[in-house]
C-alpha atoms as a PDB file:
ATOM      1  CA  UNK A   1     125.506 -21.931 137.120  1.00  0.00           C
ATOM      2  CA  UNK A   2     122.168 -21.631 135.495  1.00  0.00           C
ATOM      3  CA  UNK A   3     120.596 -19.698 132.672  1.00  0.00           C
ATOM      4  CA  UNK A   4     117.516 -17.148 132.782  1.00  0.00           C
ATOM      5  CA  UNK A   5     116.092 -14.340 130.950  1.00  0.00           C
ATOM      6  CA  UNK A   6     115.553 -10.725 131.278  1.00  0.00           C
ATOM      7  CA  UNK A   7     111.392  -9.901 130.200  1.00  0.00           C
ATOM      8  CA  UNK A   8     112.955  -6.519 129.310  1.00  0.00           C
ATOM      9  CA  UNK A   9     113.676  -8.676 125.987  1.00  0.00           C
ATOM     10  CA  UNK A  10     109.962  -9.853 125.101  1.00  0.00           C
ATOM     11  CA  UNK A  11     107.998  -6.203 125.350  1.00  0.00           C
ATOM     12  CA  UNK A  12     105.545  -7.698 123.176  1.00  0.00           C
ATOM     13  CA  UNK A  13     104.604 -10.770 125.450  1.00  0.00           C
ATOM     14  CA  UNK A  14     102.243 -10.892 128.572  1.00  0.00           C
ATOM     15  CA  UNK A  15     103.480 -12.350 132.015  1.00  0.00           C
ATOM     16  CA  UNK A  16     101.816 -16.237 130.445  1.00  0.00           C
ATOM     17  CA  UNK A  17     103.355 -15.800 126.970  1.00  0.00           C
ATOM     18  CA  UNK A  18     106.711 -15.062 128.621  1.00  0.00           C
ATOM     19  CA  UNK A  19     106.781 -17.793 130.928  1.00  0.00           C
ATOM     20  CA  UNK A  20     105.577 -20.345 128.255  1.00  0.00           C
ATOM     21  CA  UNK A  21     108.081 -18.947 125.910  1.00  0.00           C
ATOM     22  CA  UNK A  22     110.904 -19.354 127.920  1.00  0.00           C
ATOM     23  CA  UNK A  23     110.354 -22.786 129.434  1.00  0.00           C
ATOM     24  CA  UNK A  24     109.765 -24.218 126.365  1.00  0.00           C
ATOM     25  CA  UNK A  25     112.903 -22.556 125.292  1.00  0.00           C
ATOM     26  CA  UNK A  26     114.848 -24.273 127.825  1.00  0.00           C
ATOM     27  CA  UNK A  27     115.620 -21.630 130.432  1.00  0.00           C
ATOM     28  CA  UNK A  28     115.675 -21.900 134.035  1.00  0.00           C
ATOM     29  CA  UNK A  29     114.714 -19.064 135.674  1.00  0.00           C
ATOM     30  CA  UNK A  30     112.913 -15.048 134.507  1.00  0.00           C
ATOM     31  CA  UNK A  31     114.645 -12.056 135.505  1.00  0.00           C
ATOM     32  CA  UNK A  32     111.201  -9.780 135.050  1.00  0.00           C
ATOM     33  CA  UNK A  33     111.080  -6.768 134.566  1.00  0.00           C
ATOM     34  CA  UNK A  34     109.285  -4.375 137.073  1.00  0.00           C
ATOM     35  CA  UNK A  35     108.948  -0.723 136.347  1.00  0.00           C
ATOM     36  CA  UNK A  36     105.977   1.721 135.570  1.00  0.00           C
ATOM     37  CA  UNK A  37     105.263   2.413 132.031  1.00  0.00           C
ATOM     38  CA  UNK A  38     106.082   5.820 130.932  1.00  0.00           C
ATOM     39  CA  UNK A  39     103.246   7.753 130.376  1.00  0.00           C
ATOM     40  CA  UNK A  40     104.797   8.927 127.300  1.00  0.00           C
ATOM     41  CA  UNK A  41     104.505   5.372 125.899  1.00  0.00           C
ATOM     42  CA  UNK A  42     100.976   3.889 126.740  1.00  0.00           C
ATOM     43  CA  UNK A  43      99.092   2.825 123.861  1.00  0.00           C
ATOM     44  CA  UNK A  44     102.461   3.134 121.490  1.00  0.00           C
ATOM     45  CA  UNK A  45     103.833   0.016 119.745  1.00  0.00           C
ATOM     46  CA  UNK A  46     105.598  -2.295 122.253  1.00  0.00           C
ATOM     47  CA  UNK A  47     109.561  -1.628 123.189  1.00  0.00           C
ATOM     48  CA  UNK A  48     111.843  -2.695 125.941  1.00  0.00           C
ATOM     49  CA  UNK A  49     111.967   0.884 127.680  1.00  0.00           C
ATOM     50  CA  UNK A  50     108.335   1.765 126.868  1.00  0.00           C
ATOM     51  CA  UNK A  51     104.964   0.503 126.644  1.00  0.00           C
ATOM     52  CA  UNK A  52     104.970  -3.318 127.656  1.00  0.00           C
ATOM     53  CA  UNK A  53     102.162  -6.226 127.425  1.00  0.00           C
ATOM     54  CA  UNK A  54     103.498  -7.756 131.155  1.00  0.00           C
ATOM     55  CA  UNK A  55     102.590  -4.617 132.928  1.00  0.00           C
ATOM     56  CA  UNK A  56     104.732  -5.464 135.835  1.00  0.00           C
ATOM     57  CA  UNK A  57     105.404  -2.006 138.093  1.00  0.00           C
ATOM     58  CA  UNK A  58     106.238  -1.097 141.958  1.00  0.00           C
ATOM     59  CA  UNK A  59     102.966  -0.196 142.312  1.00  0.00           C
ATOM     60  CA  UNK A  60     101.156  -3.750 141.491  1.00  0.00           C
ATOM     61  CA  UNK A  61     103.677  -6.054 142.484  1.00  0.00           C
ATOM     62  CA  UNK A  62     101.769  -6.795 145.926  1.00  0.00           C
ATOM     63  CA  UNK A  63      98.910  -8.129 143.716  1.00  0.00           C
ATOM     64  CA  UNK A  64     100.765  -9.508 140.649  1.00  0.00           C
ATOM     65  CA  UNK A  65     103.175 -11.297 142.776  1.00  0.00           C
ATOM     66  CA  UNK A  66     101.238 -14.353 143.521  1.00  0.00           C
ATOM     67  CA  UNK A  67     100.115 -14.901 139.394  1.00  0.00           C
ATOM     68  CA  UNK A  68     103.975 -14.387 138.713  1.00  0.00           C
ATOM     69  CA  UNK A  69     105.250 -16.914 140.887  1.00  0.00           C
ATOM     70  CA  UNK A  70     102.776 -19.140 140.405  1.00  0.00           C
ATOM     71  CA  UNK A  71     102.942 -19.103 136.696  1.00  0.00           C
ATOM     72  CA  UNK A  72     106.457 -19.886 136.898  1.00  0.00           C
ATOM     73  CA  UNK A  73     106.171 -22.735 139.454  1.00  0.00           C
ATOM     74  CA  UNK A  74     103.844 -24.064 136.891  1.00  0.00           C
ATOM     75  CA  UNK A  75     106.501 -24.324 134.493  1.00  0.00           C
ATOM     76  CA  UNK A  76     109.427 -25.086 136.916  1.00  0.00           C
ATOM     77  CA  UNK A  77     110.677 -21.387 135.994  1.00  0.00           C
ATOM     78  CA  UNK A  78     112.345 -19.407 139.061  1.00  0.00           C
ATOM     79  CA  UNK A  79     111.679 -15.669 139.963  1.00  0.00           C
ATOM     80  CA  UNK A  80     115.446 -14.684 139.743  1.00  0.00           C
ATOM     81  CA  UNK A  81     114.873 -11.474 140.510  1.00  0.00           C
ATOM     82  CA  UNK A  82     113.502  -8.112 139.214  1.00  0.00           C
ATOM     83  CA  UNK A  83     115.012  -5.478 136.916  1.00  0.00           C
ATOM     84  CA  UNK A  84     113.539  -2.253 137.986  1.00  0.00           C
ATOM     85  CA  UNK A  85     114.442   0.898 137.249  1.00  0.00           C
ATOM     86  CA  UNK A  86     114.263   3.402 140.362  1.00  0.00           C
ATOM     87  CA  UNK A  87     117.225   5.224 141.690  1.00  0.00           C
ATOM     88  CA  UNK A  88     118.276   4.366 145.309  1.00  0.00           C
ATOM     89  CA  UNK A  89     116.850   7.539 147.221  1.00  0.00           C
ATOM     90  CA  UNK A  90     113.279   7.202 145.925  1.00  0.00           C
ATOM     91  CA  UNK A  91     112.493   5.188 149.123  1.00  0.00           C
ATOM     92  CA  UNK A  92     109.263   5.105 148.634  1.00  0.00           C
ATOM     93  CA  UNK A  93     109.462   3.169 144.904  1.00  0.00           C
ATOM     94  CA  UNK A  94     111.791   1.488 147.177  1.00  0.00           C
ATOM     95  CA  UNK A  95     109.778   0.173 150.121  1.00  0.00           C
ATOM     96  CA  UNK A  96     106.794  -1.020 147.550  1.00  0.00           C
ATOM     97  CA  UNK A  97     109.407  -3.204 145.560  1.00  0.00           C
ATOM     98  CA  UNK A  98     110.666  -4.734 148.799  1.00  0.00           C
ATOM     99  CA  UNK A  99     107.784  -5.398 150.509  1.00  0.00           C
ATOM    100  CA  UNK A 100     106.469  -7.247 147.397  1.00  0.00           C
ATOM    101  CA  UNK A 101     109.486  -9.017 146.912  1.00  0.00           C
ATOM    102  CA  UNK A 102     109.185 -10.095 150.854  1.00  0.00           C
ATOM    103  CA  UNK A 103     105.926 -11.157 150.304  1.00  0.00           C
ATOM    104  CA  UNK A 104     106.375 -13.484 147.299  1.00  0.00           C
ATOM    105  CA  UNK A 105     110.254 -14.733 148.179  1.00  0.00           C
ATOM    106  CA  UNK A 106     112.032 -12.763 145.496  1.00  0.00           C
ATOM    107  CA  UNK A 107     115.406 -12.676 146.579  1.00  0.00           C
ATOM    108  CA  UNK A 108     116.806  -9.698 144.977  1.00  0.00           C
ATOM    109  CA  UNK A 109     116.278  -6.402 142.886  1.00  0.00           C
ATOM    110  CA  UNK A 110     118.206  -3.829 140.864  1.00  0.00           C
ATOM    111  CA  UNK A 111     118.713  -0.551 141.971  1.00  0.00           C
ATOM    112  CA  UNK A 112     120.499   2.368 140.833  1.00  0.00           C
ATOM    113  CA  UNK A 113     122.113   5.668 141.999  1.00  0.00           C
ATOM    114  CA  UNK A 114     120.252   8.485 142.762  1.00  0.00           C
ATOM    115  CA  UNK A 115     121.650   9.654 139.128  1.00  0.00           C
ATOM    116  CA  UNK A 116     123.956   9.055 136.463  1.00  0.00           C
ATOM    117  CA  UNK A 117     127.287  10.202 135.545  1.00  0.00           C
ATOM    118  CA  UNK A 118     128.202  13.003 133.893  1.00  0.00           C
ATOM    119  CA  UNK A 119     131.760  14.825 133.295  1.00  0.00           C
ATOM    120  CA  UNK A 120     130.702  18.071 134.541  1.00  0.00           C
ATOM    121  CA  UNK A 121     130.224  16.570 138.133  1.00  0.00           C
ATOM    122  CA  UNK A 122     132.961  15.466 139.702  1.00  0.00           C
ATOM    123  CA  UNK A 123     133.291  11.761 140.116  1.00  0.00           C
ATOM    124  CA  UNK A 124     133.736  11.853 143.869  1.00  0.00           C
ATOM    125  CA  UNK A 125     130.788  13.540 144.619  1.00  0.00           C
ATOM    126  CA  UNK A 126     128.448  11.260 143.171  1.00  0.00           C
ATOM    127  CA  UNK A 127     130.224   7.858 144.647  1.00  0.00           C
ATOM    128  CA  UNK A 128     129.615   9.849 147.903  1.00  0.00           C
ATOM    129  CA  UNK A 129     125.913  10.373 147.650  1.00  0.00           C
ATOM    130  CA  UNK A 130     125.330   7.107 146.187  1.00  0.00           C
ATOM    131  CA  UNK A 131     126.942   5.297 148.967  1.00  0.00           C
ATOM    132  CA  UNK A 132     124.306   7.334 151.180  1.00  0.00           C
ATOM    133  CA  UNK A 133     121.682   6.558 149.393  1.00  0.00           C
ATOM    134  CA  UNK A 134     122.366   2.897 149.550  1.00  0.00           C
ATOM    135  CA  UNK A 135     122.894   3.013 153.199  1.00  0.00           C
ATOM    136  CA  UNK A 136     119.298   4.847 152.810  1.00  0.00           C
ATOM    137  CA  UNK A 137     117.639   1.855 150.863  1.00  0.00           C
ATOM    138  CA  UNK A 138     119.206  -0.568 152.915  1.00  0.00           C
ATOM    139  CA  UNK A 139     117.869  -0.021 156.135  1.00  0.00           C
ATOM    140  CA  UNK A 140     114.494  -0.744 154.035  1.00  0.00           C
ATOM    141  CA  UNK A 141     115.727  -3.941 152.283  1.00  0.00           C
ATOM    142  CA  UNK A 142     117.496  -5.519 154.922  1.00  0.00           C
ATOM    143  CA  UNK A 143     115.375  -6.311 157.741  1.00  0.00           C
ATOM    144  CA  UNK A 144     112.869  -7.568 155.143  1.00  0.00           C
ATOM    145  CA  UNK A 145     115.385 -10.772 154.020  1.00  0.00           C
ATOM    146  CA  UNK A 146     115.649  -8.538 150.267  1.00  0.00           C
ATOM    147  CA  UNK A 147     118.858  -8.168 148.594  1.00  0.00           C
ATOM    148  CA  UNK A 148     119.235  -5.064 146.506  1.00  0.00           C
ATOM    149  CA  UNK A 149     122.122  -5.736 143.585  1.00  0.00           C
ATOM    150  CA  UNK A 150     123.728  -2.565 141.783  1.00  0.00           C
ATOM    151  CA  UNK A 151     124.360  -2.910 138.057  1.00  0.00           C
ATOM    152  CA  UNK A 152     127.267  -2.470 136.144  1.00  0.00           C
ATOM    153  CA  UNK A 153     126.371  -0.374 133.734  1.00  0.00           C
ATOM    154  CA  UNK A 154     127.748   2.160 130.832  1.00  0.00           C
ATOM    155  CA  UNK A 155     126.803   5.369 131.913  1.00  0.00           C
ATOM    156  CA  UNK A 156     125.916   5.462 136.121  1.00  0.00           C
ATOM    157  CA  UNK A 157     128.150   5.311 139.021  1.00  0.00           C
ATOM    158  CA  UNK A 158     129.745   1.664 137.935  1.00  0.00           C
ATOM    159  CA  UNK A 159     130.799   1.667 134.517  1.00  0.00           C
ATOM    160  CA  UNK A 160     133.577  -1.292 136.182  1.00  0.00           C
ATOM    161  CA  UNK A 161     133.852  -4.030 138.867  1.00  0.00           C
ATOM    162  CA  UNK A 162     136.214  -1.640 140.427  1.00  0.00           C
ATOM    163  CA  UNK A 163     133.714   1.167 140.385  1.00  0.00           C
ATOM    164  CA  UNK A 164     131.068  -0.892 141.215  1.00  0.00           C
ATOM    165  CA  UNK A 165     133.397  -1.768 144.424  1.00  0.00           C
ATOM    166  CA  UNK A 166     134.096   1.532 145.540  1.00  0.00           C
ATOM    167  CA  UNK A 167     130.266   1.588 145.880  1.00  0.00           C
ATOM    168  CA  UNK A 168     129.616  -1.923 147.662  1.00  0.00           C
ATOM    169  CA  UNK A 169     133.021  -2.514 149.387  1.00  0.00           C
ATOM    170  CA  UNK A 170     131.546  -1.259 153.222  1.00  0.00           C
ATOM    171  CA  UNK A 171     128.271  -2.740 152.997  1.00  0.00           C
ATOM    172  CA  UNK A 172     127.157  -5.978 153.938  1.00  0.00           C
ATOM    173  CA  UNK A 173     127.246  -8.516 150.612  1.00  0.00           C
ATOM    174  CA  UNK A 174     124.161 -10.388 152.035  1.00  0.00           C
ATOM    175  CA  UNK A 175     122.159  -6.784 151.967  1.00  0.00           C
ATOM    176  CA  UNK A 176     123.776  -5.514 148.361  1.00  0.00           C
ATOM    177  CA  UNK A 177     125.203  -7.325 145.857  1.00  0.00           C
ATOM    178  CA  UNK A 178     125.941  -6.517 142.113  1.00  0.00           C
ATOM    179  CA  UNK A 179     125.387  -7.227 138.794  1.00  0.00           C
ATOM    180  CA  UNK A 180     128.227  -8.118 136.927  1.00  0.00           C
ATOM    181  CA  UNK A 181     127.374  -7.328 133.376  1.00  0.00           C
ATOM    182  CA  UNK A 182     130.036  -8.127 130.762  1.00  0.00           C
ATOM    183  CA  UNK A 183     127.103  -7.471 128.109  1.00  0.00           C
ATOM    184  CA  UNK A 184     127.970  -3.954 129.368  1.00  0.00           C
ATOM    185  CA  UNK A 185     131.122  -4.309 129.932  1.00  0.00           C
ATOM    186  CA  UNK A 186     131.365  -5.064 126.341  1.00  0.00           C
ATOM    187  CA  UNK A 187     130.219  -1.934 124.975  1.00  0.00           C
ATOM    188  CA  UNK A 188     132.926   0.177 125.138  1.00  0.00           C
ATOM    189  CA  UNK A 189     132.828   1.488 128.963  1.00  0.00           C
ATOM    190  CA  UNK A 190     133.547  -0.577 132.023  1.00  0.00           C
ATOM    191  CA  UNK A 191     136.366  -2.788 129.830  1.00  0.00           C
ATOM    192  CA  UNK A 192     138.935  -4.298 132.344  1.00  0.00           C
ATOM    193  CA  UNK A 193     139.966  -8.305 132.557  1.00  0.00           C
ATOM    194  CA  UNK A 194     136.877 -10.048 134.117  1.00  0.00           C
ATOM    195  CA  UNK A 195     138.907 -12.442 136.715  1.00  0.00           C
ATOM    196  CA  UNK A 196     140.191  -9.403 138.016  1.00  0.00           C
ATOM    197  CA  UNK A 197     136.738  -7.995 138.283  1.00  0.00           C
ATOM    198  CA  UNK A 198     135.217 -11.107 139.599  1.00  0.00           C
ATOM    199  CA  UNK A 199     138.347 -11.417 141.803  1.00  0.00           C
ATOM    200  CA  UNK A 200     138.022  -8.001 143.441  1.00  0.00           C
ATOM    201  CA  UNK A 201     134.213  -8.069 144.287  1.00  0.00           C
ATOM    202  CA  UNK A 202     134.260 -11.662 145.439  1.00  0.00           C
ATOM    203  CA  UNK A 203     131.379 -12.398 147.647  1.00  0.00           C
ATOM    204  CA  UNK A 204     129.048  -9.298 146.327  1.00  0.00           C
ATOM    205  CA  UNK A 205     128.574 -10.762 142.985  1.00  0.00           C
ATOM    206  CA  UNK A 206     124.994 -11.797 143.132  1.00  0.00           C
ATOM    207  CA  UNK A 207     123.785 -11.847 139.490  1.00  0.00           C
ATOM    208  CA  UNK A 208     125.229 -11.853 135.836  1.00  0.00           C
ATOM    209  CA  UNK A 209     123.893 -10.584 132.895  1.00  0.00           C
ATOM    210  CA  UNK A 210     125.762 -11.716 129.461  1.00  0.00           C
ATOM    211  CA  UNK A 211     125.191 -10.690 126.225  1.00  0.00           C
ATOM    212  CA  UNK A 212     127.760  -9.712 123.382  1.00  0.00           C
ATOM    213  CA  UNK A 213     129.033  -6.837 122.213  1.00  0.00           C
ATOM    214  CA  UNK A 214     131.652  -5.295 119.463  1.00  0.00           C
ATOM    215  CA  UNK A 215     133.073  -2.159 118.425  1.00  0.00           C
ATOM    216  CA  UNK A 216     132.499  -0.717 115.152  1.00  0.00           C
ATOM    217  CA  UNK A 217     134.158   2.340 113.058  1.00  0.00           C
ATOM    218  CA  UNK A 218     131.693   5.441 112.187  1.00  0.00           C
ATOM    219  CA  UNK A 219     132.505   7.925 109.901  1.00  0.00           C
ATOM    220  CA  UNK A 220     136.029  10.050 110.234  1.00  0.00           C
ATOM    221  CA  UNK A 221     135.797  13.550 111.618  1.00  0.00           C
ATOM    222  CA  UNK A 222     136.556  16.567 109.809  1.00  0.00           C
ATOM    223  CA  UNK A 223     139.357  16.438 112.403  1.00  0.00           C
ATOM    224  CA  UNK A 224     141.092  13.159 111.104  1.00  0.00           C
ATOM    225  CA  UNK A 225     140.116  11.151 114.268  1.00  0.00           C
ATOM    226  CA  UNK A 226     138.181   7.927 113.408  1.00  0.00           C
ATOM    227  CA  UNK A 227     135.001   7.381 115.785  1.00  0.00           C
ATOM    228  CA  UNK A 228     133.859   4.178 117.281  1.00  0.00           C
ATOM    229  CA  UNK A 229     130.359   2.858 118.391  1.00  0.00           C
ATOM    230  CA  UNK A 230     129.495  -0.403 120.077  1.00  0.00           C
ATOM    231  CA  UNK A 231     127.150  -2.588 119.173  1.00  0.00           C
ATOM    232  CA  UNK A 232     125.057  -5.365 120.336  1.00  0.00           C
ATOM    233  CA  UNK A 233     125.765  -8.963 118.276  1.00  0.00           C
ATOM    234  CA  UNK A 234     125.781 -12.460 118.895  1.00  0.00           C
ATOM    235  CA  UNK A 235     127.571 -14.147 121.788  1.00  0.00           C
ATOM    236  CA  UNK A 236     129.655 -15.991 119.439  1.00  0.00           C
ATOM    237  CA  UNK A 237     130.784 -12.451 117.642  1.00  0.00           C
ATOM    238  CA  UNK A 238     130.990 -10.605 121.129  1.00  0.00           C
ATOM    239  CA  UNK A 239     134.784  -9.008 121.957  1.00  0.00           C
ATOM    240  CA  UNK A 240     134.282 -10.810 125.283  1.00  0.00           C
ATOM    241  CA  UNK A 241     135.136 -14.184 124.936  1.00  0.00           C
ATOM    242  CA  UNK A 242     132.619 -15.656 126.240  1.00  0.00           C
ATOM    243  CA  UNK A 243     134.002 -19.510 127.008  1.00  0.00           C
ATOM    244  CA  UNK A 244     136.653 -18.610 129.351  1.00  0.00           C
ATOM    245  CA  UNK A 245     133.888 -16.148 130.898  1.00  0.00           C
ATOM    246  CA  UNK A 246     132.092 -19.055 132.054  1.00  0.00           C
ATOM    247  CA  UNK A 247     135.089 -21.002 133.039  1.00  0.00           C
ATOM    248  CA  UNK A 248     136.499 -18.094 135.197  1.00  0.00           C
ATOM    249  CA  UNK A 249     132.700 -18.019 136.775  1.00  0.00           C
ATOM    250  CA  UNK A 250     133.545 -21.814 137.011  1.00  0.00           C
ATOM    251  CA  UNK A 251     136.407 -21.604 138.594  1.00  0.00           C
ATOM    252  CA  UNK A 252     135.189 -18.885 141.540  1.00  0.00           C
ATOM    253  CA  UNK A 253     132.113 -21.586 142.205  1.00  0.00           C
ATOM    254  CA  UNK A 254     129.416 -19.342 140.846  1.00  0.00           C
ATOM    255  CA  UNK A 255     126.563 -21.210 141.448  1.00  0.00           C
ATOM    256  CA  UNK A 256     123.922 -18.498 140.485  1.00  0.00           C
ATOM    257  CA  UNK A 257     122.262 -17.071 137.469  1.00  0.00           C
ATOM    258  CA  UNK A 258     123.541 -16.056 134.360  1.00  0.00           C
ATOM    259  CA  UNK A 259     120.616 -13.973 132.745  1.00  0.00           C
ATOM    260  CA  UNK A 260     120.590 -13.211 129.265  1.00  0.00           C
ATOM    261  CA  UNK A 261     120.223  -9.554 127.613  1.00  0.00           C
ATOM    262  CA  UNK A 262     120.087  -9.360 124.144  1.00  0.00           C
ATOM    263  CA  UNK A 263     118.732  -6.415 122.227  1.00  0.00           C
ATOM    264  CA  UNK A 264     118.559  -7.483 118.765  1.00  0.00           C
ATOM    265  CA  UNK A 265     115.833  -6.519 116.305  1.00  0.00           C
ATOM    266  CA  UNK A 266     115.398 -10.105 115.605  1.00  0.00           C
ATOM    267  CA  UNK A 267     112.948 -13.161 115.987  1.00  0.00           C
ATOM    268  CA  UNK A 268     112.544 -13.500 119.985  1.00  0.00           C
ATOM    269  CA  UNK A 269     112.225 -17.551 119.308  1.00  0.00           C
ATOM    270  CA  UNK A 270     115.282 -17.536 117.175  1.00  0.00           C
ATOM    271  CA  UNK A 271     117.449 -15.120 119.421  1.00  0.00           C
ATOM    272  CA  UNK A 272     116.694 -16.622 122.428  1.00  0.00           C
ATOM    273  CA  UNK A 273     116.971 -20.207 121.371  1.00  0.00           C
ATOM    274  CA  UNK A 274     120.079 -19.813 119.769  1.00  0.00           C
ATOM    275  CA  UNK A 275     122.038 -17.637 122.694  1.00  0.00           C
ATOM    276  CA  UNK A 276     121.077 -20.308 125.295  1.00  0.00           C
ATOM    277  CA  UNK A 277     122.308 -23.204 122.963  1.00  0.00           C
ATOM    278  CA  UNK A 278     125.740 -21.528 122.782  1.00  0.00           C
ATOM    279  CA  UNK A 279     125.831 -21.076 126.219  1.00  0.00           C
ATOM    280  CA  UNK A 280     124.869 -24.503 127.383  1.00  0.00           C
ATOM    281  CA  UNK A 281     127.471 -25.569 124.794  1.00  0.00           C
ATOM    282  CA  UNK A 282     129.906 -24.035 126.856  1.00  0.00           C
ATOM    283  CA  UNK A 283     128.577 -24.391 130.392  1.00  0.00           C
ATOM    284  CA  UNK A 284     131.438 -26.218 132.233  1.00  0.00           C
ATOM    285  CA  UNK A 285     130.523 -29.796 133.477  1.00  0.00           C
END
């Protein structure tokens, strides 16, 4: 297995900065982020879900591609993949990523369902128009060599490896894939044993994204019940436990990347440094 890096992590860096950052870190592959900037957001102070310096997006991918993989060959970086942010029946976003992906041999991109879950709506209902959607997206993807990979995330139709199973388990694991995300996993949705997750989806995990999380106690209601939150922390502090993680990754022969998401208001050099030394630490031999 080897390590990479979301850019959804380093706002404040350009496409250069990001890859010189991270080599000299020690990673061994960039996981970049690829979305439009909300127009909300340009000109505001830099954040991972707003205003970015590596203005990566759907619509300039075509044209950035070749300065993104180049820069990364430079620095014997690979192009992992990209972490967009479109929902699976806006073909059109769609059909831009893939084609640029296609034309600069990124093998794979997120994508979502056309929406995310709420209680009012009943559960079946979205799995169903999900599943069509992918189908959809698919017939884009697939004849041009891209794999699109679903995330496991707190929130959307896969909150789970089982959920994010229901979704995948008919399609073809060469054409869709999925995330497995114990950084999510670890924040209070989604919890189930993670060899029984990895077990169950098999062949359709494509990526991983780790990164630790813990819950913590807020204030007690008025009606006696205690509330929790989850936050983000260090690997070493995370509920998951993150050792045996990697050995049960190990043990299934994952040979792909592990690519790091952590959200901390902290030093980038310091963060990032430190989360891939613990993680080589315990990289099995």
């Amino acid at each position: 297995m080897k390590f990479s890096a979301t850019s959804v992590m380093l706002p404040e860096h350009d496409l250069g900065e990001t890859v010189e950052l991270l080599a000299a870190l020690g990673f061994e592959g960039v996981e970049w982020r690829c979305r439009r900037i909300p127009a909300n957001t340009i000109g505001q102070p830099y954040s991972p879900w707003g205003n970015v310096k590596h203005d990566l997006s759907p619509t300039n991918l075509k044209a950035r591609g070749g300065e993104l993989t180049k820069a990364c060959a430079a620095r014997g970086l690979e192009v992992v993949g990209l972490a967009t942010n479109m929902p699976a029946d806006q073909l059109d976003e769609v059909r831009l990523v893939a084609e640029g992906c296609a034309e600069w041999g990124i093998p794979l991109f997120r994508l979502g369902a056309p929406r995310g879950y709420r209680a009012s709506e009943n559960y079946r209902t979205l799995l169903d128009d999900t599943r069509r959607a992918f189908e959809a997206a698919l017939a884009i993807c697939a004849p041009l060599g891209v794999k699109a990979i679903l995330e496991i995330h707190r929130g959307t139709v896969a909150c789970s490896a089982s959920q994010a199973y229901l979704v995948a388990r008919d399609f073809d694991p060469a054409q869709l894939g999925v995330i497995f995300d114990v950084a999510n996993m670890s924040l209070g949705e989604g919890a189930e044993p993670v060899t029984m997750g990895l077990d169950l989806l098999g062949e359709y995990v494509a990526h991983v994204h780790i990164g630790g999380g813990r819950p913590t106690s807020g204030e007690r209601r008025d009606d006696g019940q205690l509330p929790w939150k989850w936050d983000v922390c260090d690997l070493a502090d995370s509920i998951l436990d993150v050792p045996a993680f990697l050995r049960a990754l190990h043990e299934r022969q994952y040979a792909g990347y592990l690519s790091l998401e952590d959200f901390r208001g902290i030093d980038p050099v310091t963060k990032l440094g430190g989360q891939l030394a613990y993680l080589k630490q315990h990289r099995p031999a």
